[in-house]
Protein backbone atom coordinates (compact mmCIF):
# COMPACT_ATOMS: atom_id res chain seq x y z
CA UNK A 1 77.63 137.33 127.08
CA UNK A 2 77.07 138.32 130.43
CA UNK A 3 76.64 135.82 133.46
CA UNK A 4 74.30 136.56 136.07
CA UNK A 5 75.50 135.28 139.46
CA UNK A 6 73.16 134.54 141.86
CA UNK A 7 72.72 136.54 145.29
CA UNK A 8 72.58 133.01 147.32
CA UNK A 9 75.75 132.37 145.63
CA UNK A 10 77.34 135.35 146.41
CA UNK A 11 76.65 135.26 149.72
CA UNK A 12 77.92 131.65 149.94
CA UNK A 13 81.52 132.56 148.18
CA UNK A 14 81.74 135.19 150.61
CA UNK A 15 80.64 133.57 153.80
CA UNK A 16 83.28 130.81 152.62
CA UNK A 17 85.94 133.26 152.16
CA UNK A 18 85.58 134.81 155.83
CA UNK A 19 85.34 131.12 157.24
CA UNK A 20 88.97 130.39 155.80
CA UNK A 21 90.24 134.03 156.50
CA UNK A 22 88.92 133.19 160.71
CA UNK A 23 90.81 129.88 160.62
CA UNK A 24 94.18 131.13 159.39
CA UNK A 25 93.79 134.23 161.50
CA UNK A 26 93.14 132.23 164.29
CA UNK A 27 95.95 129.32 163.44
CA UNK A 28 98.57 132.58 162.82
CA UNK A 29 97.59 133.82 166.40
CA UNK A 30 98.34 130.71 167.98
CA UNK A 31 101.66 129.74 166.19
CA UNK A 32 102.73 133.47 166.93
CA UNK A 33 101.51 134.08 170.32
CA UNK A 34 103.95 133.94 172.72
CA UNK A 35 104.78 133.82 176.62
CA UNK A 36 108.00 134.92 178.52
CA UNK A 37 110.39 132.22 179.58
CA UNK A 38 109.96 130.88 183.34
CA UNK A 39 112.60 130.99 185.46
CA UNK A 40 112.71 127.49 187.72
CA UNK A 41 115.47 127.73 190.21
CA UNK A 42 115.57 124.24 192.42
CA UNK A 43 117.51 124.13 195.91
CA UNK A 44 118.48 120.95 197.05
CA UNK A 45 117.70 120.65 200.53
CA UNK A 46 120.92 119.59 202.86
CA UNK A 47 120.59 116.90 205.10
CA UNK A 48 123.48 115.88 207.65
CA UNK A 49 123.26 113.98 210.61
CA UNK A 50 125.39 113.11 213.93
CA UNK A 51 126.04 110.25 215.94
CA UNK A 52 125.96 111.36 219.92
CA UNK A 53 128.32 109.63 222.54
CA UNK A 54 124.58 107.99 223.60
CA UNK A 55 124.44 106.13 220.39
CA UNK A 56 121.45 108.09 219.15
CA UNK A 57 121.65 109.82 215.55
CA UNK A 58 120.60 113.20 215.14
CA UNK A 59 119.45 115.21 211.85
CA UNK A 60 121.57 118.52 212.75
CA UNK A 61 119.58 120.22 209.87
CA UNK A 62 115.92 119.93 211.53
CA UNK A 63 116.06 123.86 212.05
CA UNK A 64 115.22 124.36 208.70
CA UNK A 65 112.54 122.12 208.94
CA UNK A 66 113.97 119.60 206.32
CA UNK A 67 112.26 116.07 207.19
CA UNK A 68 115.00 113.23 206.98
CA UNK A 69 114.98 109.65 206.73
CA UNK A 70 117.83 107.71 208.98
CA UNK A 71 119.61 104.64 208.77
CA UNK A 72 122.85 103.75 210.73
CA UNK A 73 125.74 100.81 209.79
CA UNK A 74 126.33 99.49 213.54
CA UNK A 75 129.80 97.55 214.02
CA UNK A 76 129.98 95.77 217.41
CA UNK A 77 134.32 94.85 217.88
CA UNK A 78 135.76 92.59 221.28
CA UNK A 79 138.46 94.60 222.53
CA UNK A 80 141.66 92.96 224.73
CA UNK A 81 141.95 94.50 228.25
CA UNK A 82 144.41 96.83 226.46
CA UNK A 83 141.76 98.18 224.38
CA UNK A 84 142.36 96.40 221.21
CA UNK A 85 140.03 95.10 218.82
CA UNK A 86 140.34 91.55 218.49
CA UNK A 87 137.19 90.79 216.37
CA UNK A 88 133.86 91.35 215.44
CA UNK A 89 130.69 90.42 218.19
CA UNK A 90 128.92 87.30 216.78
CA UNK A 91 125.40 88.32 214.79
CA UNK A 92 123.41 86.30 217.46
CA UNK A 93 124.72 88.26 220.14
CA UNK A 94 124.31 91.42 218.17
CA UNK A 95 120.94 90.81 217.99
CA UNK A 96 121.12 91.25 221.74
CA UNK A 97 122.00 94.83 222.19
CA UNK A 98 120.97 96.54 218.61
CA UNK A 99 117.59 97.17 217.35
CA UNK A 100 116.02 99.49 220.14
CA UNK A 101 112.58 100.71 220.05
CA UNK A 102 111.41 102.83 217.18
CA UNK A 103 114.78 101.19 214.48
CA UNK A 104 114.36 97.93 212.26
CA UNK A 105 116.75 96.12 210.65
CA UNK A 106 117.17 95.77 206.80
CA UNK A 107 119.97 94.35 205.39
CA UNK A 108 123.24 95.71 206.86
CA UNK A 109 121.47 98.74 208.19
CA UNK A 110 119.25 99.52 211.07
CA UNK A 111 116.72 102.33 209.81
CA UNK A 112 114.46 104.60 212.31
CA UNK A 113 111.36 103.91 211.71
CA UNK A 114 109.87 107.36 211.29
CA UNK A 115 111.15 110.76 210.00
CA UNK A 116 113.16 113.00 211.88
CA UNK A 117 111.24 116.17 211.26
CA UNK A 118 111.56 118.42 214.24
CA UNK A 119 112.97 121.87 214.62
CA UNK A 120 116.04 121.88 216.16
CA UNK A 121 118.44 119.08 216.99
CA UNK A 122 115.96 115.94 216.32
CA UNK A 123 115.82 113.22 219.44
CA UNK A 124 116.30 109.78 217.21
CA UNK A 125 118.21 108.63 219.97
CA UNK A 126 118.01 107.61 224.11
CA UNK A 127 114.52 109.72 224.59
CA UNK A 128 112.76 108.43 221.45
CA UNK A 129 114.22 105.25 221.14
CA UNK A 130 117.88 104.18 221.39
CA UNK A 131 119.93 102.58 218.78
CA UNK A 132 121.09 100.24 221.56
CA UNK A 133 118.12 98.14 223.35
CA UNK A 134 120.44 97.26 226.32
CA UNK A 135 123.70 98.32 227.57
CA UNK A 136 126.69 96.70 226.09
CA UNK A 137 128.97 94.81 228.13
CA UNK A 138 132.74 95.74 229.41
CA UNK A 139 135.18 94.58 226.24
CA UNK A 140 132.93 95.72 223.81
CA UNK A 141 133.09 98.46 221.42
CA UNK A 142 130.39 100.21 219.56
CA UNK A 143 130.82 101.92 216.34
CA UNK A 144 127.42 103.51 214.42
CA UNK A 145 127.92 105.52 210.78
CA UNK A 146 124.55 107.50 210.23
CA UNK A 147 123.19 108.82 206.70
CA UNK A 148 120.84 110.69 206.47
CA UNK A 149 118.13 111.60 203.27
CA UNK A 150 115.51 114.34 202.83
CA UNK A 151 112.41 112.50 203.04
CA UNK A 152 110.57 114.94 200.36
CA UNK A 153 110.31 114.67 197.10
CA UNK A 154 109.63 111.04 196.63
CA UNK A 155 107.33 109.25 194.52
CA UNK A 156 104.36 107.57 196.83
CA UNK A 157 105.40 104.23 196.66
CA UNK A 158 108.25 105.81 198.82
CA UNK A 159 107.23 105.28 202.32
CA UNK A 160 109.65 104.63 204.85
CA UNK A 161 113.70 104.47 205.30
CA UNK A 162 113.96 101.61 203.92
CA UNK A 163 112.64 102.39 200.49
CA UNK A 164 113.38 105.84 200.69
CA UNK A 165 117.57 104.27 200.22
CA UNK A 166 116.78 101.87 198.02
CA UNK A 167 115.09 104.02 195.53
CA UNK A 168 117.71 107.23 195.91
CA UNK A 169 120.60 103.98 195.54
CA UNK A 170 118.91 102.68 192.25
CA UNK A 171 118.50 106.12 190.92
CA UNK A 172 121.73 107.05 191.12
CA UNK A 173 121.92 108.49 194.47
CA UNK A 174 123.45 107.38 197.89
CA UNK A 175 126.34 105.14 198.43
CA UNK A 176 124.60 101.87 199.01
């Protein structure tokens, strides 16, 4: 016995059939397709800075244009008339000479307040605003140890020194 298939069927099966080929055509494409591998090559920027006889701290690597946050230990010693230390200046008095325009104190650190982001040697010192605020007395020694960290490549709730440390010291970075 023959069976008569309809045309609307027919056309159905095949309409089905080219539906399913499409999507595992189209899957087969897109699990095969490919792309060749990117090459990321990162360069750490290099930040230094130096501490002038003037007190002021300078980001030596400003030529190539790398912007740099700055914060500076300050150690204020008495010294004998034969040049000896013979201990450390009391904090109130400290208060007295440190802390110049344009640096805050956090902590144990005194941070400059902006970035040091100019070409060349960067002025973060006498001319923009000195470490010292006044001239420290005969019998008193000064003693500042600068860092220095890019200021790029933070997340935006990094705004300033001060955070810009504290988040490169609780992410593994820095000295603290």
């Amino acid at each position: 016995m023959k069976t008569k298939v309809s045309k609307k069927a027919l056309v159905l099966v095949i309409a089905a059939a080219l539906l399913i080929a499409a999507a595992v055509g189209g899957a087969l494409a897109f699990l095969s397709d490919s792309t060749p591998p990117v090459q990321n090559t990162f360069v750490p920027g290099v930040v230094d800075c130096e501490v002038e006889s003037d007190y002021s701290v300078k980001n030596v690597n400003a030529a190539d244009h790398i912007r740099a946050y700055i914060r500076a230990a300050v150690v204020l010693n008495t010294l004998d008339g034969a040049g000896n230390i013979t201990g450390n200046v009391a904090a109130a008095d400290e208060a007295t000479y440190l802390a110049g325009a344009g640096w805050t104190k956090s902590g144990n650190y005194y941070y400059w307040t902006g970035t040091a982001d100019k070409p060349g040697i960067v002025e973060v010192g006498a001319s923009t605003g000195s470490l010292l605020k006044t001239a420290v007395p005969a019998g008193v020694s000064v003693t500042v140890l600068a860092e220095a960290i890019q200021a790029d490549g933070f997340p935006a709730t990094v705004t300033d020194a001060v955070s810009a440390f504290a988040y490169a010291i609780a992410n593994g970075g820095g000295n603290g």
